[in-house]
C-alpha atoms as a PDB file:
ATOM      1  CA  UNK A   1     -67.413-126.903 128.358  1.00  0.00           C
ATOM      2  CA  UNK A   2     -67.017-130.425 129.842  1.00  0.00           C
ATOM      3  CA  UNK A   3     -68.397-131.044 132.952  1.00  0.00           C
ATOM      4  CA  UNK A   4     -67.195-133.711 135.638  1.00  0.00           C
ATOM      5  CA  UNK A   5     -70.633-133.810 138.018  1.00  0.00           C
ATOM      6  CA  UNK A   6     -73.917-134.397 136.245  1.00  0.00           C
ATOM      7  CA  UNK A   7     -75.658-131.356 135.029  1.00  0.00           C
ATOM      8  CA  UNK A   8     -78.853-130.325 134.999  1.00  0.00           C
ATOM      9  CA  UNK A   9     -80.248-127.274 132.984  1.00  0.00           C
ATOM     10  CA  UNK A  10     -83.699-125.963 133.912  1.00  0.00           C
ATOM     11  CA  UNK A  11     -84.892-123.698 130.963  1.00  0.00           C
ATOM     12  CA  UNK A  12     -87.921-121.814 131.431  1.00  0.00           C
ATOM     13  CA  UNK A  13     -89.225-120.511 128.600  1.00  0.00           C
ATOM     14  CA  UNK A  14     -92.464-119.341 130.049  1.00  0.00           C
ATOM     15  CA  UNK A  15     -93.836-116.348 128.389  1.00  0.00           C
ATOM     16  CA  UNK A  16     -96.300-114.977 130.828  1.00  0.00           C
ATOM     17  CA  UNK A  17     -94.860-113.101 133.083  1.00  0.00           C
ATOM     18  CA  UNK A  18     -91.488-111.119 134.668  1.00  0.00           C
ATOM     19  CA  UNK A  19     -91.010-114.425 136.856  1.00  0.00           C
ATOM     20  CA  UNK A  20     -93.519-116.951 135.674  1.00  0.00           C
ATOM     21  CA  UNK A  21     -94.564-119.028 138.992  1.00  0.00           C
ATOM     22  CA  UNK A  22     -96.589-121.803 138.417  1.00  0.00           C
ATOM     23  CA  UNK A  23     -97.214-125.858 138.367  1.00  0.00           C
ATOM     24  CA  UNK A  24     -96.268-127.133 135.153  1.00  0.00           C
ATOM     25  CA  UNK A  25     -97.313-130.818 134.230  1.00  0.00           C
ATOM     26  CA  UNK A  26     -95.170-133.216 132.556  1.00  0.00           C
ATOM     27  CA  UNK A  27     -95.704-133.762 128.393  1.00  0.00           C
ATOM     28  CA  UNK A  28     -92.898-135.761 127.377  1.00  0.00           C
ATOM     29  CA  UNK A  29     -90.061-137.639 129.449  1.00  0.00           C
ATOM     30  CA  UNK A  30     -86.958-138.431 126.853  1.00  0.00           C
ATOM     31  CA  UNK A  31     -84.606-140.793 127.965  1.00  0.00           C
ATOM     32  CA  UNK A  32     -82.557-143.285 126.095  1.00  0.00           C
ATOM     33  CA  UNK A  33     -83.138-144.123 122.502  1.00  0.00           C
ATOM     34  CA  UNK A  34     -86.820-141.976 122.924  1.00  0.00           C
ATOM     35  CA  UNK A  35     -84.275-139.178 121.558  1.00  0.00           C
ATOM     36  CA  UNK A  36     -84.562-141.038 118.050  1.00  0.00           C
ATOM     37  CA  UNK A  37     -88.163-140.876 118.499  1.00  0.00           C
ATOM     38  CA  UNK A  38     -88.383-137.338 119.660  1.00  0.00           C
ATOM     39  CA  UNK A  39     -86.102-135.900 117.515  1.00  0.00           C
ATOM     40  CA  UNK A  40     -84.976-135.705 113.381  1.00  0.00           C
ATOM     41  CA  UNK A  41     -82.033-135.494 111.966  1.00  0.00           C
ATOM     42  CA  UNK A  42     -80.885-132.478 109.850  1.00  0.00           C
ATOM     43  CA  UNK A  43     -78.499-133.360 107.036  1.00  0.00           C
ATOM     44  CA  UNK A  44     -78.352-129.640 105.854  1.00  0.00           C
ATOM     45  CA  UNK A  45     -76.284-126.880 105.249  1.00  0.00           C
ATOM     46  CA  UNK A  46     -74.968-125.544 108.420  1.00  0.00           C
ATOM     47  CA  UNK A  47     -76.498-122.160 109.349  1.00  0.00           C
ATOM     48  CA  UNK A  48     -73.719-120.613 111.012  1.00  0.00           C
ATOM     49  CA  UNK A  49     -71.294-121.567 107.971  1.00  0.00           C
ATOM     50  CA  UNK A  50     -68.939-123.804 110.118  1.00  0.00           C
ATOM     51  CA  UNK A  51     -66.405-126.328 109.363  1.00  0.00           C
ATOM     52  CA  UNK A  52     -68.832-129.440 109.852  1.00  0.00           C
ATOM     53  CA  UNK A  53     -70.922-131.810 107.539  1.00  0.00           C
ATOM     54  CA  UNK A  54     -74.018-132.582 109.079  1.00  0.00           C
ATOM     55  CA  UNK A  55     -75.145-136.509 108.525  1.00  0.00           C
ATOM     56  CA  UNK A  56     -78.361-138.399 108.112  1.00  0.00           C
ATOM     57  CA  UNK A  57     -79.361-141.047 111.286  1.00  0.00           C
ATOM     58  CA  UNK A  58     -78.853-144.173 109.099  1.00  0.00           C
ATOM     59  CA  UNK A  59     -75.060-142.181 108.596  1.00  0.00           C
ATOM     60  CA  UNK A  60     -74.658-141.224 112.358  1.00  0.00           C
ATOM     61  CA  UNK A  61     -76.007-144.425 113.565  1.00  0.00           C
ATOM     62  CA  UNK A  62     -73.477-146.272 111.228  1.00  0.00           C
ATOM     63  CA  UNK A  63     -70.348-144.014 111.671  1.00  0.00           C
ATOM     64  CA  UNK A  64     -71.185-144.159 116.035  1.00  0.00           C
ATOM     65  CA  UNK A  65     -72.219-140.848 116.228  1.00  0.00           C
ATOM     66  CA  UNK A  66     -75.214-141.279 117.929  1.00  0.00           C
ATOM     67  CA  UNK A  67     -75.987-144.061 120.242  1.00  0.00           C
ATOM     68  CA  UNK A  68     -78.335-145.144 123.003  1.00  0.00           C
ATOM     69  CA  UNK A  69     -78.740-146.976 126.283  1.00  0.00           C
ATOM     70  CA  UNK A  70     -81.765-147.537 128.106  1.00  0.00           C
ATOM     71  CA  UNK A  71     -80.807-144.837 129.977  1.00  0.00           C
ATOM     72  CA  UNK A  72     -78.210-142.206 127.971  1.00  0.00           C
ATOM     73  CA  UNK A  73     -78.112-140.210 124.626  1.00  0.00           C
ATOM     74  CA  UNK A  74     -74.245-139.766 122.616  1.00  0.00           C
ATOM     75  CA  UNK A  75     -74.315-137.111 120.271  1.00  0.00           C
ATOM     76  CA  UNK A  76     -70.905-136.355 118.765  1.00  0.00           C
ATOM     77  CA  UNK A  77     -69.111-135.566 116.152  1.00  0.00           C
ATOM     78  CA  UNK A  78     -66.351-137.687 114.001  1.00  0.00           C
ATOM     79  CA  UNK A  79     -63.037-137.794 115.995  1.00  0.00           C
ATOM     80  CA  UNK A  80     -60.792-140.263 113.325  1.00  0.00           C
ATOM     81  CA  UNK A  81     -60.911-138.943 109.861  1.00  0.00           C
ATOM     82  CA  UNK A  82     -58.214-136.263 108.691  1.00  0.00           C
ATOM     83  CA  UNK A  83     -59.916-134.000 106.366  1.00  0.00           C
ATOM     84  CA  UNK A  84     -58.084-132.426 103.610  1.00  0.00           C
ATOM     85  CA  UNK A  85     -57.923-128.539 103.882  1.00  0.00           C
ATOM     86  CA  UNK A  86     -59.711-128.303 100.235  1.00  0.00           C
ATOM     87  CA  UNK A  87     -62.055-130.520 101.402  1.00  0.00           C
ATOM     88  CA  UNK A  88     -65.630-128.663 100.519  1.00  0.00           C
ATOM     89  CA  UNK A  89     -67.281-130.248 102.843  1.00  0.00           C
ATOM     90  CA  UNK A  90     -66.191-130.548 107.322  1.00  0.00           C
ATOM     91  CA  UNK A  91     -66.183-132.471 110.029  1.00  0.00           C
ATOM     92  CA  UNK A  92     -69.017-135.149 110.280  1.00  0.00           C
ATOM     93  CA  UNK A  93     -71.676-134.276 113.062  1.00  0.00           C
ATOM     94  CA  UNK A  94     -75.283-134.092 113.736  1.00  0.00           C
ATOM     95  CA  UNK A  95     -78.046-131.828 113.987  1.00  0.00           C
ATOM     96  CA  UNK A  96     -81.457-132.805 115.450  1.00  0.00           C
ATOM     97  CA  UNK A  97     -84.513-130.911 115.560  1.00  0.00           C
ATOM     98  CA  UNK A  98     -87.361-131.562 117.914  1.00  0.00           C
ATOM     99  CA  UNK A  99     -90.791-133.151 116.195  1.00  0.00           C
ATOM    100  CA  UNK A 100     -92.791-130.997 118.663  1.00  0.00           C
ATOM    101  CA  UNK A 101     -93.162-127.246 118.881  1.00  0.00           C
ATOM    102  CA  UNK A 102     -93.473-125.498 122.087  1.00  0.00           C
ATOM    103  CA  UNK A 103     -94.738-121.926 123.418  1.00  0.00           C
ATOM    104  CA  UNK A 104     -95.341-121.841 127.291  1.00  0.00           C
ATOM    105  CA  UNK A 105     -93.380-124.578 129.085  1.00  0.00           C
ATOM    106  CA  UNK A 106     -90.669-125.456 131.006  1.00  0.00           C
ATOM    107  CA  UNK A 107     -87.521-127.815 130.128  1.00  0.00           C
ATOM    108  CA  UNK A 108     -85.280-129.535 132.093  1.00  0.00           C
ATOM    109  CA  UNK A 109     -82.404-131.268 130.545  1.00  0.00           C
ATOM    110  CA  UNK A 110     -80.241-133.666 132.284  1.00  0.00           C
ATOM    111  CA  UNK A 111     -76.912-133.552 130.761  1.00  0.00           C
ATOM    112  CA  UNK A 112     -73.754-136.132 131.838  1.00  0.00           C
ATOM    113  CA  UNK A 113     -71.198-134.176 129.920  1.00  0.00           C
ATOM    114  CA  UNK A 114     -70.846-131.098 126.971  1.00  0.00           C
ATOM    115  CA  UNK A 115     -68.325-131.112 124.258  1.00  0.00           C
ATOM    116  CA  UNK A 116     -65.123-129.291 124.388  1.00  0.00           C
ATOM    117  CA  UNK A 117     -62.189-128.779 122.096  1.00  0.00           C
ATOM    118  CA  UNK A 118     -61.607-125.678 120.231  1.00  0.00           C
ATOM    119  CA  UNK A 119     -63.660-124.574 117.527  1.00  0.00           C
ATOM    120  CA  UNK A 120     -66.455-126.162 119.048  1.00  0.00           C
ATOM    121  CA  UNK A 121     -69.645-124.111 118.931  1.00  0.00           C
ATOM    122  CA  UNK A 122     -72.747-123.313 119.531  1.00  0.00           C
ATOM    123  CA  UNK A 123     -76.114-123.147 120.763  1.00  0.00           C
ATOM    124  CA  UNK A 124     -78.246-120.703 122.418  1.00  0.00           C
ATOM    125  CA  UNK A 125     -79.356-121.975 125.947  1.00  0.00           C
ATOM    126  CA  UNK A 126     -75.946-123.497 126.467  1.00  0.00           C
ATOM    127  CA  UNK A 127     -73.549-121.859 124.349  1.00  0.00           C
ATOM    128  CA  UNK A 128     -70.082-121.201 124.173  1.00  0.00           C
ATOM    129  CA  UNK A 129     -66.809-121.950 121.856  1.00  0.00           C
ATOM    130  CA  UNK A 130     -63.071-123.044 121.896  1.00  0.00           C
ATOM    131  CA  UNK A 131     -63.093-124.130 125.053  1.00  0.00           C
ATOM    132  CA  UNK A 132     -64.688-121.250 126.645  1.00  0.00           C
ATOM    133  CA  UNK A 133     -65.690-121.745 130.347  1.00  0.00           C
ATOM    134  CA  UNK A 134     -68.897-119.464 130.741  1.00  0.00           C
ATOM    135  CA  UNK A 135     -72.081-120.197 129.647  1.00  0.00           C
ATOM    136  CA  UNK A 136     -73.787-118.229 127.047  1.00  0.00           C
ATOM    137  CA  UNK A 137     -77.861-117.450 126.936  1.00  0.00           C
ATOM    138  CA  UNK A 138     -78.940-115.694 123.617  1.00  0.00           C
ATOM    139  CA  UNK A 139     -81.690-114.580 121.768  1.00  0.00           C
ATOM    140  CA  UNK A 140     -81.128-114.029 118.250  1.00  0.00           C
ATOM    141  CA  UNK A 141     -83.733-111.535 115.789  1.00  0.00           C
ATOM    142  CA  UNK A 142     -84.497-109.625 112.788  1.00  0.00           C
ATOM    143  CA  UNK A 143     -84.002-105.791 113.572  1.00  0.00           C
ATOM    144  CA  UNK A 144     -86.080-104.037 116.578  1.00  0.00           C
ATOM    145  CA  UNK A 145     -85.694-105.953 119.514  1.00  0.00           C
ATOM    146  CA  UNK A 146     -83.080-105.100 122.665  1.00  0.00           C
ATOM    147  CA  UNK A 147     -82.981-105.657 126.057  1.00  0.00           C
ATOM    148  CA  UNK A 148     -82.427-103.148 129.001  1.00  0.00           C
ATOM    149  CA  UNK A 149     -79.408-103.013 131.220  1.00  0.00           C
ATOM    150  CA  UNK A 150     -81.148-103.411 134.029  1.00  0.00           C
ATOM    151  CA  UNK A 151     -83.449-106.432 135.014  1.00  0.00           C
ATOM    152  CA  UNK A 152     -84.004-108.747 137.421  1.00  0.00           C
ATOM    153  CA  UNK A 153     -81.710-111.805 136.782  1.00  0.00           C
ATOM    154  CA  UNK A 154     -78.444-113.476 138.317  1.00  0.00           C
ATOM    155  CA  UNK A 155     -76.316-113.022 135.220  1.00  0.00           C
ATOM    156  CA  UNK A 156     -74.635-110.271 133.726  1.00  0.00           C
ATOM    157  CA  UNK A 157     -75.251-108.882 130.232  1.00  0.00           C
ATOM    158  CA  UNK A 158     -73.088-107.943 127.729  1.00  0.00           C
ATOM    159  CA  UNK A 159     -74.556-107.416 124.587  1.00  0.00           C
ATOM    160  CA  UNK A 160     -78.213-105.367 124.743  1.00  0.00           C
ATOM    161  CA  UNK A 161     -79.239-105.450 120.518  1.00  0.00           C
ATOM    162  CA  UNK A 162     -80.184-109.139 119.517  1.00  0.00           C
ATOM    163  CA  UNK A 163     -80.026-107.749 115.845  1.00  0.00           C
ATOM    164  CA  UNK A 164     -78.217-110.588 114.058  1.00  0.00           C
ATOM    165  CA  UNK A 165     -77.055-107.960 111.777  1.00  0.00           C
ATOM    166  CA  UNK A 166     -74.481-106.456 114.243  1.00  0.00           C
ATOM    167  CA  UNK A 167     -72.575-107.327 116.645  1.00  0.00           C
ATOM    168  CA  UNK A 168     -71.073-110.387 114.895  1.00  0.00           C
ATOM    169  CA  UNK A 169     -74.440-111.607 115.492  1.00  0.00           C
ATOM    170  CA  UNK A 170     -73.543-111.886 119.205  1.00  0.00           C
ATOM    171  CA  UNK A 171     -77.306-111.802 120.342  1.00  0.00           C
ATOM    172  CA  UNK A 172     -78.417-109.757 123.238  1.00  0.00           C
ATOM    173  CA  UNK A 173     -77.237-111.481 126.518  1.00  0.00           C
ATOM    174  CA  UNK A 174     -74.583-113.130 128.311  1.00  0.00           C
ATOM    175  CA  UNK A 175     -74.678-115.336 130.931  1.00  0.00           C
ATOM    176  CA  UNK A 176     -71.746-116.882 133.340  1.00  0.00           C
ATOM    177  CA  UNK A 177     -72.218-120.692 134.412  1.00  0.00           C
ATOM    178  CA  UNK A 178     -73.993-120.872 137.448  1.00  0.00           C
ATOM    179  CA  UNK A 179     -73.446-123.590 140.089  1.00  0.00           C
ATOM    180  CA  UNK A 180     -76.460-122.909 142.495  1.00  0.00           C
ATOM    181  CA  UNK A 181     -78.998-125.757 144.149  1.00  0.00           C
ATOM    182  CA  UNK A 182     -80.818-127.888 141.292  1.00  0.00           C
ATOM    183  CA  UNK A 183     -84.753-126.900 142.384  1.00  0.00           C
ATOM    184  CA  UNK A 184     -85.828-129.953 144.130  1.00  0.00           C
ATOM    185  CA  UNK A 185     -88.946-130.468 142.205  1.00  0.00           C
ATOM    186  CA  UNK A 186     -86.331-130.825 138.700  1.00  0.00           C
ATOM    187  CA  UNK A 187     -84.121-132.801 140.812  1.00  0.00           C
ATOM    188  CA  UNK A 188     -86.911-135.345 141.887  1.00  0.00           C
ATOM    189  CA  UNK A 189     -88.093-136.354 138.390  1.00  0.00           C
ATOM    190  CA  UNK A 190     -91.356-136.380 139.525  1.00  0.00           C
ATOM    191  CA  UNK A 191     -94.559-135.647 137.187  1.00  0.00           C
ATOM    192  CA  UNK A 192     -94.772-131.718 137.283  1.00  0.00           C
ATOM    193  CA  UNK A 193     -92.588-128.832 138.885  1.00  0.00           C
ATOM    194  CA  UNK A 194     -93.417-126.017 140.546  1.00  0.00           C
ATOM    195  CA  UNK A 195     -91.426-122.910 139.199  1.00  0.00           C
ATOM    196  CA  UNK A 196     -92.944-120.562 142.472  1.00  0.00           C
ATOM    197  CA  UNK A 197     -89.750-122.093 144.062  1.00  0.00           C
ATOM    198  CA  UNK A 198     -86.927-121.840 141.471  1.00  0.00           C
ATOM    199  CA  UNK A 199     -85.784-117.969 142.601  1.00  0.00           C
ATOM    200  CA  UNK A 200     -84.403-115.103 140.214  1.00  0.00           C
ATOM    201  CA  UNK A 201     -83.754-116.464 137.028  1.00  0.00           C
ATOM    202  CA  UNK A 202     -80.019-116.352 135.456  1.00  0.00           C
ATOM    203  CA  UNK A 203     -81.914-115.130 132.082  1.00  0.00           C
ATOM    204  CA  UNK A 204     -84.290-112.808 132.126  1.00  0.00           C
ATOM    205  CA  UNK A 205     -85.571-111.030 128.548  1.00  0.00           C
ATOM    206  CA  UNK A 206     -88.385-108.421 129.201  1.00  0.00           C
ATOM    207  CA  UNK A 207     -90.758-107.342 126.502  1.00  0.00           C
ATOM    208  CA  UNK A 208     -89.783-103.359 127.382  1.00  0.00           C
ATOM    209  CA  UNK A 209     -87.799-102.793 124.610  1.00  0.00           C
ATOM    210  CA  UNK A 210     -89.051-105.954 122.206  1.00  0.00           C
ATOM    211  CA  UNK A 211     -92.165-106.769 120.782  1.00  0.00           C
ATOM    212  CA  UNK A 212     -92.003-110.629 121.778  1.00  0.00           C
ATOM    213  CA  UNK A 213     -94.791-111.405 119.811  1.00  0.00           C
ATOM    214  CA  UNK A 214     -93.584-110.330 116.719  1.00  0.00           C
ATOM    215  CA  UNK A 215     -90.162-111.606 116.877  1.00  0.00           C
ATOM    216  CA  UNK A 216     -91.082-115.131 118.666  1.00  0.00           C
ATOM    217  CA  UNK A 217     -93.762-118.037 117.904  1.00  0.00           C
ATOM    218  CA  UNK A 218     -93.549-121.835 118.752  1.00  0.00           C
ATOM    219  CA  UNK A 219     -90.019-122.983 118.761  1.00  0.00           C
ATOM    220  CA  UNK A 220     -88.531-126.430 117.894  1.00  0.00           C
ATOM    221  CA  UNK A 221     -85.628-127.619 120.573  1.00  0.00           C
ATOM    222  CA  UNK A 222     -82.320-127.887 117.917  1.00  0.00           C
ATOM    223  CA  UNK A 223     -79.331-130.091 119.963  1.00  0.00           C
ATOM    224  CA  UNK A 224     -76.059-129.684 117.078  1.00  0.00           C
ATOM    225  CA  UNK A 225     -72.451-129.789 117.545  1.00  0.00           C
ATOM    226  CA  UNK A 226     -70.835-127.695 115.009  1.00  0.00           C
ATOM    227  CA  UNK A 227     -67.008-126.316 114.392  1.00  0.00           C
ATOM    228  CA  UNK A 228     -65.903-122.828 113.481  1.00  0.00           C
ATOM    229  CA  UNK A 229     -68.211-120.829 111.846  1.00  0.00           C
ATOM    230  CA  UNK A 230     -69.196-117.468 112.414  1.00  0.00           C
ATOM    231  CA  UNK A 231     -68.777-116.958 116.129  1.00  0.00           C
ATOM    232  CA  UNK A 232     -65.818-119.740 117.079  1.00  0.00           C
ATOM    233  CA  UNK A 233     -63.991-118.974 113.897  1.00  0.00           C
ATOM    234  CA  UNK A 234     -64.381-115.401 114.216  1.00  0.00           C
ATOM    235  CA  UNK A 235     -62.540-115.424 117.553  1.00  0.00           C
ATOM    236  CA  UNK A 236     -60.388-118.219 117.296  1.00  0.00           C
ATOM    237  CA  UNK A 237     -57.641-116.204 117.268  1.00  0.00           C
ATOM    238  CA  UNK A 238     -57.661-114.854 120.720  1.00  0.00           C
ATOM    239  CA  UNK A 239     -59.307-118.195 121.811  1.00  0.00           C
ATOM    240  CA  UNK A 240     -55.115-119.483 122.752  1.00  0.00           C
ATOM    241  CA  UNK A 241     -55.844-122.733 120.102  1.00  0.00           C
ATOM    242  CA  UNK A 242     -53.311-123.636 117.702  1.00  0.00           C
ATOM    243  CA  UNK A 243     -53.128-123.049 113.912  1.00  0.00           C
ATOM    244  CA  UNK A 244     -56.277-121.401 112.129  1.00  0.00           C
ATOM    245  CA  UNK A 245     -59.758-123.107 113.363  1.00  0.00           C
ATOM    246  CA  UNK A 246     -60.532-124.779 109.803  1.00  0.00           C
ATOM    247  CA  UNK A 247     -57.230-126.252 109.397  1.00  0.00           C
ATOM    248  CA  UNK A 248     -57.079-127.633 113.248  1.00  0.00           C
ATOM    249  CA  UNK A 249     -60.637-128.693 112.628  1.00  0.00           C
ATOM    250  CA  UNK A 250     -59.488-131.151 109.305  1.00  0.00           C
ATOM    251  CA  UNK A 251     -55.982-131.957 110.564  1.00  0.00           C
ATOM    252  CA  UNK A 252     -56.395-133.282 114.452  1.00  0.00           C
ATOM    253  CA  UNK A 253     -59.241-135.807 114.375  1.00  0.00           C
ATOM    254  CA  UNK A 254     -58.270-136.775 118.165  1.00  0.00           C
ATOM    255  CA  UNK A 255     -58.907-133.739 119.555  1.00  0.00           C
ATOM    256  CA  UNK A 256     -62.625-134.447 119.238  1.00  0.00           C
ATOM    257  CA  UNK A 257     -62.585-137.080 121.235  1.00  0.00           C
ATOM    258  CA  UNK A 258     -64.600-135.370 123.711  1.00  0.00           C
ATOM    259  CA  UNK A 259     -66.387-133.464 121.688  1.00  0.00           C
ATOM    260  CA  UNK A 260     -70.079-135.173 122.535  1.00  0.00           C
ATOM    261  CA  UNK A 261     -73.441-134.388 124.061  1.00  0.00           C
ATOM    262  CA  UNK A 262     -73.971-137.330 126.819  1.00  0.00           C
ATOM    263  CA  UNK A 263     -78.108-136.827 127.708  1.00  0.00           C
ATOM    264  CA  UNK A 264     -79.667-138.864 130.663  1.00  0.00           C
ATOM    265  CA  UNK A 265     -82.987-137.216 129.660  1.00  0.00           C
ATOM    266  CA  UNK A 266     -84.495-134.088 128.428  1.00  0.00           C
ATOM    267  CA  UNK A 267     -88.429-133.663 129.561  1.00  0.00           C
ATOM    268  CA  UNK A 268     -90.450-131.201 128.687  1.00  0.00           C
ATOM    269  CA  UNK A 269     -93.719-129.489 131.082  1.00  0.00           C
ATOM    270  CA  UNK A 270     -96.667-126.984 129.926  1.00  0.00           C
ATOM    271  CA  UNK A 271     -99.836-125.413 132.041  1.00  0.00           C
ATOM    272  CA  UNK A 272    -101.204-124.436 129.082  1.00  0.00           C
ATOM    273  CA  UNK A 273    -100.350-124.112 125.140  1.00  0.00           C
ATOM    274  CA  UNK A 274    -100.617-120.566 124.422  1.00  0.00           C
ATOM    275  CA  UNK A 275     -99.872-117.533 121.694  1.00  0.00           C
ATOM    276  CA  UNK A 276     -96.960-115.855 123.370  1.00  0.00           C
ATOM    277  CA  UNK A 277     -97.603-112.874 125.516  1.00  0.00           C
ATOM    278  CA  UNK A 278     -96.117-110.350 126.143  1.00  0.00           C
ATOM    279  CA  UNK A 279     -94.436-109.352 129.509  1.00  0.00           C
ATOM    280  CA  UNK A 280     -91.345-111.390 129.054  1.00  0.00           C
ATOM    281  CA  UNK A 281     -89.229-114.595 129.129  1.00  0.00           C
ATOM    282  CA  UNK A 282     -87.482-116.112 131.930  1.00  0.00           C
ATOM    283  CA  UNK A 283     -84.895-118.563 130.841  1.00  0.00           C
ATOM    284  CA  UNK A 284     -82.397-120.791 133.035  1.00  0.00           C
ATOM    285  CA  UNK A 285     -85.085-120.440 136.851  1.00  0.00           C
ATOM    286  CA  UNK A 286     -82.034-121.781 138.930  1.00  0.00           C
ATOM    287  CA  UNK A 287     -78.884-121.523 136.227  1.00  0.00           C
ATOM    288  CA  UNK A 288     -76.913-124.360 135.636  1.00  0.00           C
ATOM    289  CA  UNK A 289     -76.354-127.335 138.836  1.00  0.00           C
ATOM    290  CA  UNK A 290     -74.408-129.671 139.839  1.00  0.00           C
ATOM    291  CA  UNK A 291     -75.501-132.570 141.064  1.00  0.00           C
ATOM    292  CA  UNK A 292     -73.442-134.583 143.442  1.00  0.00           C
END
């Protein structure tokens, strides 16, 4: 998952419409140390079960986990301690969770480089483990929502029931790494974008077969780096890693070396705060680019 050219990822999460074209104004810019401002930190319980021990800020901040410039964000995880295999507790890394909730807008994040090492994983707009090359784009629910086979997006789907209850709690979706054109309105910076001009989206989940509504409400942006855990350990076998994904986790510190988020800036745009509808949700307007 490391990437060599800067990377931006436009996310549209714009719930009105099969492609949602519009002018979105700019709410929040986030660059530098605004990401301790914007976001908390979640010393809890990993979610996903993984090998990791999520720390406080005065803890990550201390240990160099997170850092800022006046214009970058470090999020990473501990890369010098060997952990003993009986260990209760993992790997030291962070969560954060956004202080705002969102419904209708669009998200650009401007990302430098992704971690990579195996049994890293995951999250859900960018997702992927062990050193996996593709990009992953999930939704995640309680039983009764699925997506078609058919729809109009760039990627290719794989799994249709985003019932966390089978599947290995796979999701419904999955989405290859795209290297088209960054939109020119993202790649500006400027004070709005215009989505009309962003094309077929690499995501796109139609309310057809899925009552949005009941399944989605506002959402808080979660960045985390975690290790093993129920999808990376679950295939770690077939991933080609060495030894068992706990144990290479504890015993091989400098392996995480690159295992960190490196932001230039996330910013966030709206037209209007809304309930969410129901036609649909267009994620990732232009995929994932490459900046030269």
């Amino acid at each position: 998952m490391k990437t060599t050219a800067q990377l931006k990822l436009v996310s549209l999460a714009s719930l009105a419409s099969l492609v949602s074209a519009g002018t979105y104004s700019r709410t929040e810019n986030i660059i530098g140390s605004g990401f301790f401002n914007s976001f908390n930190f979640e010393a809890i319980s990993d979610p996903t079960q993984g090998r990791v021990n999520y720390v406080d800020r005065t803890t990550a901040q201390a240990q160099n986990l997170t850092f800022a410039s006046a214009n970058t964000f470090i999020l990473r995880a501990d890369f010098k301690t060997v952990i003993s295999d009986s260990s209760p507790t993992g790997r030291n890394s962070v969560r954060i969770r956004s202080n705002n909730v969102y419904t209708t807008h669009a998200a650009v994040f401007d990302i430098a480089h992704m971690p990579q090492s195996c049994g890293c994983g995951e999250v859900d707009i960018i997702e992927g483990v062990n050193d996996q090359g593709a990009n992953q784009i999930t939704l995640h629910t309680s039983p009764g929502c699925s997506m078609p086979a058919t729809r109009t997006q760039t990627g290719t789907s794989l799994q249709l029931d985003c019932n966390t209850q089978v599947n290995g709690n796979a999701g419904c979706g999955f989405w290859p790494r795209n290297t088209g054109n960054v939109p020119a309105n993202v790649r500006a910076g400027g004070t709005s974008v215009n989505t009309a001009n962003w094309g077929t989206p690499t995501a796109n989940f139609p309310n057809t077969q899925c009552n949005l509504p009941q399944f989605f409400s506002g959402n808080n942006i979660i960045i985390n780096l975690t290790f093993c855990g129920q999808w990376a350990g679950a295939v770690y076998g077939n991933s080609g890693c060495p030894s068992t994904c706990n144990s290479f986790v504890d015993q091989n510190p400098s392996a995480f070396n690159n295992a960190y988020f490196e932001f230039i800036r996330a910013f966030f745009t709206t037209n209007k705060m809304v309930e969410i509808p129901s036609e649909g949700i267009d994620l990732v307007g232009n995929g994932l680019g490459f900046l030269p």
